[in-house]
Protein backbone atom coordinates (compact mmCIF):
# COMPACT_ATOMS: atom_id res chain seq x y z
CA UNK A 1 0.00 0.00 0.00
CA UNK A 2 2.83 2.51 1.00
CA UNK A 3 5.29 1.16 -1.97
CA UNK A 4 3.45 3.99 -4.30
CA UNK A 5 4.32 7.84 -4.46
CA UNK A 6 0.99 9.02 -3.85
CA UNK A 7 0.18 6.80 -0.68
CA UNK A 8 3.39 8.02 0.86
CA UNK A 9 2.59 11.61 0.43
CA UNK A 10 -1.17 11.14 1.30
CA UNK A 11 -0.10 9.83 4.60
CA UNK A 12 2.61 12.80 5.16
CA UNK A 13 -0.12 15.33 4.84
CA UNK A 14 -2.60 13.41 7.56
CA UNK A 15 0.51 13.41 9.28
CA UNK A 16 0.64 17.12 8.82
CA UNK A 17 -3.23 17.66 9.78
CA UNK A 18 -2.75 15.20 13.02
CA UNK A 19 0.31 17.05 14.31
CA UNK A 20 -2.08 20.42 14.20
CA UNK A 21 -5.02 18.73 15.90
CA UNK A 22 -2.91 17.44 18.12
CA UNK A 23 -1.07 20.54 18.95
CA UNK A 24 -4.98 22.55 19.34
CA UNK A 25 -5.57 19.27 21.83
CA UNK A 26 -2.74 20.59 23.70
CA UNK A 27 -3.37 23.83 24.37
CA UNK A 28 -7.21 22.74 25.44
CA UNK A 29 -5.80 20.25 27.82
CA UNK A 30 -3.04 23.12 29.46
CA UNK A 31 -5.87 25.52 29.70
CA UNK A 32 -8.22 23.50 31.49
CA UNK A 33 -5.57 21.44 34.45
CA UNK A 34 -4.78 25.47 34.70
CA UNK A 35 -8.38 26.22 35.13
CA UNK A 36 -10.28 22.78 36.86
CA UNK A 37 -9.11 20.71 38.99
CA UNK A 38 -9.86 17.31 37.04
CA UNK A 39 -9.05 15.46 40.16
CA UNK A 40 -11.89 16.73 42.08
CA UNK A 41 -14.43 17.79 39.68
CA UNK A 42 -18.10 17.44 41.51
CA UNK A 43 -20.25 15.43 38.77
CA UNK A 44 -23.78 15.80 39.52
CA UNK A 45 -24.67 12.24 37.50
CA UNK A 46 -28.07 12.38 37.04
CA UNK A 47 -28.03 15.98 35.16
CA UNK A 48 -24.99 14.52 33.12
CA UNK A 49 -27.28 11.86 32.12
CA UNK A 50 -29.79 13.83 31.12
CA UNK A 51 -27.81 15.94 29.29
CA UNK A 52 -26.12 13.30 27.23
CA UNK A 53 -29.85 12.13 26.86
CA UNK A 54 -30.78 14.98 25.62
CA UNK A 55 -27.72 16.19 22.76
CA UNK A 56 -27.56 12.85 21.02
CA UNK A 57 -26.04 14.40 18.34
CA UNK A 58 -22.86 16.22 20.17
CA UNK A 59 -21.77 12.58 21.70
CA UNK A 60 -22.32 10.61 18.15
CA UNK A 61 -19.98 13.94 16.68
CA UNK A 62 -17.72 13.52 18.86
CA UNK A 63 -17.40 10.06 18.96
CA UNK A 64 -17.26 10.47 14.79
CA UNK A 65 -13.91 12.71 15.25
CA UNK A 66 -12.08 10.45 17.39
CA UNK A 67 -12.66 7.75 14.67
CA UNK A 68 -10.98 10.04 12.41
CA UNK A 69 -8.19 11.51 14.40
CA UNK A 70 -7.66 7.31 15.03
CA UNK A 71 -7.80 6.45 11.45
CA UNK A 72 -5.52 9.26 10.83
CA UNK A 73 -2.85 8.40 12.80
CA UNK A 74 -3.30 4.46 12.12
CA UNK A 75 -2.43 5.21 8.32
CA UNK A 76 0.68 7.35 9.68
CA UNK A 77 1.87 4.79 11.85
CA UNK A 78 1.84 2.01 9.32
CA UNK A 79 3.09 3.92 6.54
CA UNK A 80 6.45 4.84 8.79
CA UNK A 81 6.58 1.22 9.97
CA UNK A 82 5.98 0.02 6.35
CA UNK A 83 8.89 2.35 4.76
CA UNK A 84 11.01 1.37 7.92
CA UNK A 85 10.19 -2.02 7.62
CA UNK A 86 13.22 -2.31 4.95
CA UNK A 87 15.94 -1.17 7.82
CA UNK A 88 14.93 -2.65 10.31
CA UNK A 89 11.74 -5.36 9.89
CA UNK A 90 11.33 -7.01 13.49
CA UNK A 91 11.34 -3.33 14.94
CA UNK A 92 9.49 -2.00 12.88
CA UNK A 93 7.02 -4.67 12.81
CA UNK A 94 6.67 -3.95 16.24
CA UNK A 95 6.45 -0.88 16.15
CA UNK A 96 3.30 -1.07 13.69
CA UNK A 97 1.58 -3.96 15.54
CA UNK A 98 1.60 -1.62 18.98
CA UNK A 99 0.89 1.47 17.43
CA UNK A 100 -2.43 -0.96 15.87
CA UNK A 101 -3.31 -1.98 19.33
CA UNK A 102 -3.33 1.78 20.57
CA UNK A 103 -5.96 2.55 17.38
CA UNK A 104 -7.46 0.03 18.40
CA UNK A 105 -7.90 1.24 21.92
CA UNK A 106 -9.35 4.09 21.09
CA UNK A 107 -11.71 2.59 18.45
CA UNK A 108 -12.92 0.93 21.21
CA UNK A 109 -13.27 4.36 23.56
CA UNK A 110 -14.99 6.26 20.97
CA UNK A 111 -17.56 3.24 20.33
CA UNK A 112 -17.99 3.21 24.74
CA UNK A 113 -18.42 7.04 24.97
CA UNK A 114 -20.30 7.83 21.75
CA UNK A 115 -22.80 4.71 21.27
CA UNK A 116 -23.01 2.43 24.57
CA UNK A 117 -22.93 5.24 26.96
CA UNK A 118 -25.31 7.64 24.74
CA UNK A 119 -27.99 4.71 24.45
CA UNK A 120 -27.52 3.98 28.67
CA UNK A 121 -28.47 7.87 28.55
CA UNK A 122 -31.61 7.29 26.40
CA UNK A 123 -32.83 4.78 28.76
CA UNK A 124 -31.99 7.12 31.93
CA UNK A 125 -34.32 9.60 30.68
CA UNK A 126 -36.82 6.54 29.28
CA UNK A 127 -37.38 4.19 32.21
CA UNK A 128 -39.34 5.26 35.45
CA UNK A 129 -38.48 2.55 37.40
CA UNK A 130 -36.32 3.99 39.93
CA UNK A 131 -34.47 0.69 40.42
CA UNK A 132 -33.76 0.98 37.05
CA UNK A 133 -32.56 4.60 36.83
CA UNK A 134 -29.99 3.49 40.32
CA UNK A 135 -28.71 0.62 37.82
CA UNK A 136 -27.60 3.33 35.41
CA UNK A 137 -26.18 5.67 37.60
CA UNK A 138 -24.15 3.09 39.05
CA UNK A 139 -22.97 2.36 35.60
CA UNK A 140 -22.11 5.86 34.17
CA UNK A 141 -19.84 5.86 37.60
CA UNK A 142 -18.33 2.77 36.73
CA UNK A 143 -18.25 4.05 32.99
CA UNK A 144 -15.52 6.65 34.27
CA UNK A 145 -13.18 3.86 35.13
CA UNK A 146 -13.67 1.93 31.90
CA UNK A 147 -12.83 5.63 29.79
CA UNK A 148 -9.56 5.67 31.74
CA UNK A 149 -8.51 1.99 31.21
CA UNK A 150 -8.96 2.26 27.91
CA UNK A 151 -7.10 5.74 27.09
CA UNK A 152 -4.40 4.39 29.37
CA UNK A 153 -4.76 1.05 27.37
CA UNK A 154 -3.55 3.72 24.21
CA UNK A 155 -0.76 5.25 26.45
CA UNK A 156 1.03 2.09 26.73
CA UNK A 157 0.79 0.76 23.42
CA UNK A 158 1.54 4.14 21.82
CA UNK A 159 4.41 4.31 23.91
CA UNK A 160 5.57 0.87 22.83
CA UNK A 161 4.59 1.71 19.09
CA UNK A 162 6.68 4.97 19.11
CA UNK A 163 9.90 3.54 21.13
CA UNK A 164 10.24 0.75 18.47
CA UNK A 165 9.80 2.84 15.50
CA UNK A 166 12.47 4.91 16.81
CA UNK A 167 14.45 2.12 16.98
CA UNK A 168 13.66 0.72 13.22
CA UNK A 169 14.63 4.30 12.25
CA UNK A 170 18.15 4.54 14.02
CA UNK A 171 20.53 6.06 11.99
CA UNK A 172 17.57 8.00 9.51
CA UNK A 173 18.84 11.65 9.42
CA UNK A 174 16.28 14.69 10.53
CA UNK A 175 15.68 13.80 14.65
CA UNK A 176 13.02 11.59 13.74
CA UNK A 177 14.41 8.69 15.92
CA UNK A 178 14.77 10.69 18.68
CA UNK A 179 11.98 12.64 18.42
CA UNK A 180 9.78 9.27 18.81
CA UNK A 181 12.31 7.66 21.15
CA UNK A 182 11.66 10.77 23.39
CA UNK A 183 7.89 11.20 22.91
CA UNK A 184 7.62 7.33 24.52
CA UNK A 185 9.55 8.30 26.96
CA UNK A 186 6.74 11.85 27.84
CA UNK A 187 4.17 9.51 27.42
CA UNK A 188 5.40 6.69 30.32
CA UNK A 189 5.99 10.00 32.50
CA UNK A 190 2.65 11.01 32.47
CA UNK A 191 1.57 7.54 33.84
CA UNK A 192 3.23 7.95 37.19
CA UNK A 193 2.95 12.09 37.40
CA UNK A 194 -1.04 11.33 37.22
CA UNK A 195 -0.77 8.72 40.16
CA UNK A 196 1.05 11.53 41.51
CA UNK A 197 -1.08 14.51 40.94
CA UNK A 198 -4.24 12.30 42.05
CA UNK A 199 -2.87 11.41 45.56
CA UNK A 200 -2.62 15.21 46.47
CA UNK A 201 -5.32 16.47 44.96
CA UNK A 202 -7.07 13.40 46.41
CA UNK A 203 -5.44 12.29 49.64
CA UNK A 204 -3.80 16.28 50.88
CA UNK A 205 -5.92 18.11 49.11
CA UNK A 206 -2.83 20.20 47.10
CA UNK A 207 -3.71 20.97 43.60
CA UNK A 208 -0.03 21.49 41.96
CA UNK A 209 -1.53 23.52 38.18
CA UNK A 210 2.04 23.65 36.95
CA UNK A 211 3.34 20.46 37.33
CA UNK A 212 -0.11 19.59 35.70
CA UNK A 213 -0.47 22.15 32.76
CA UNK A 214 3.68 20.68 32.42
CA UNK A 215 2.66 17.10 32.02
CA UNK A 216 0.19 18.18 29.70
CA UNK A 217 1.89 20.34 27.53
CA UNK A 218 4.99 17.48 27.18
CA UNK A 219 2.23 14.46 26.67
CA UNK A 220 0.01 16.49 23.71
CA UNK A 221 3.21 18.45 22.70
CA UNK A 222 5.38 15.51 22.07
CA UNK A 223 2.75 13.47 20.36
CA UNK A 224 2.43 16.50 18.25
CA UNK A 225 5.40 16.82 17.41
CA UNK A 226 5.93 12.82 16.34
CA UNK A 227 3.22 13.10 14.07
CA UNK A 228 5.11 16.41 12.57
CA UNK A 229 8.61 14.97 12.17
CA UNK A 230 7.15 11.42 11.05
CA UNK A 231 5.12 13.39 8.30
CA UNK A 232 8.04 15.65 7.37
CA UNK A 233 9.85 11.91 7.09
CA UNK A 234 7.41 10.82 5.02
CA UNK A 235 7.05 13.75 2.39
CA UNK A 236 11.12 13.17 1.74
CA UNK A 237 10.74 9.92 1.32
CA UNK A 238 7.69 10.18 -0.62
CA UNK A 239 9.04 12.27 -3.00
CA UNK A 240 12.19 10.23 -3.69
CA UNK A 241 9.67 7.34 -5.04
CA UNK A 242 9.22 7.70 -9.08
CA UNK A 243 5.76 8.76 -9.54
């Protein structure tokens, strides 16, 4: 698939377009740690519900755009891992197969939050059995848990994905090893600074908003900038193939 001119280059500009959405994502995500406390956020579940009940649309949209952004960066990832694939094959096999998983991850979070959690909402605002309606409270709280298994679920294997792409790519000039080497290595930080930044918020009540607008702005940042180097990678190589 990524042998041809034109399938190179098509997956250098979605590289291009990912690396922007990606870099919007992360000045969202510094502004609101700098704003909100995510850690203690008081969710009043039953008007959540009903609000999700009630704008359909905005949860099917949104769960739309995260199966683009995924799609996106699945054809980026496999294109690198296909053109590295003739330095270094194992690596770069393994780099493709974890960077699948992580897609896959969030496939699987944008079908949770956008269909199964939507339709739970319908029936919140359907039923009138009240030991109905406690059923599906309980389960938009559990819900929460489930959203942040799977997006850590993407962490890890986009960490793994990125580390052994930067490997298959040793020795390529431009930074673009180290730029993924280094943007697995944010993305394992963040793990432990949000155990970290959840026990005081949590546990000592102490809110640190730089250390968590910081962690931000390296996760988000340094995905952004993988997508932009391995897109910049793959418009030179792209335009070395005949046409």
């Amino acid at each position: 698939m990524f042998e041809r001119r034109r399938a190179v280059l098509s997956a250098a500009g979605l590289g291009y377009l990912l690396s922007g959405f990606l870099l919007a994502l992360t000045a969202g995500s510094v502004y609101f740690v700098t704003r909100e406390n995510p850690y203690r956020l008081e969710r009043d579940w039953e008007k959540l519900l009903n609000l999700r009940g009630q704008f359909v649309a905005v949860g099917v949209v949104a769960a739309l755009v995260l199966f683009v952004v995924t799609v996106a960066g699945l054809l980026v990832g496999l294109a690198v891992a296909a053109r590295a694939a003739r330095l270094h094959p194992t690596s770069a096999l393994l780099g493709g197969v974890f960077l699948a998983a992580a897609m896959l991850a969030l496939v699987a979070l944008g079908v949770w939050t956008g269909l199964v959690s939507t339709y739970a909402a319908l029936q919140y605002r359907a039923v009138t059995d009240e030991l109905h309606k406690h059923a599906l409270l309980l389960e938009a709280r559990l819900n929460e848990h489930a959203v942040m298994l799977g997006f850590w679920c993407f962490l890890v294997f986009a960490a793994l994905g990125l580390y052994f792409l930067g490997r298959a790519l040793r020795g390529e000039r431009g930074g673009l090893p180290d730029v993924l080497k280094l943007a697995a290595a944010l993305i394992l930080l963040h793990l432990p600074t949000t155990i970290y930044l959840a026990s005081e918020s949590l546990l000592y009540d102490r809110y640190p908003r730089w250390l968590a607008a910081t962690d931000q702005l390296l996760l988000w940042g340094g995905l952004a900038a993988a997508a932009y180097f391995c897109a910049r990678w793959l418009r030179a190589v792209g335009r070395m193939l005949p046409r």
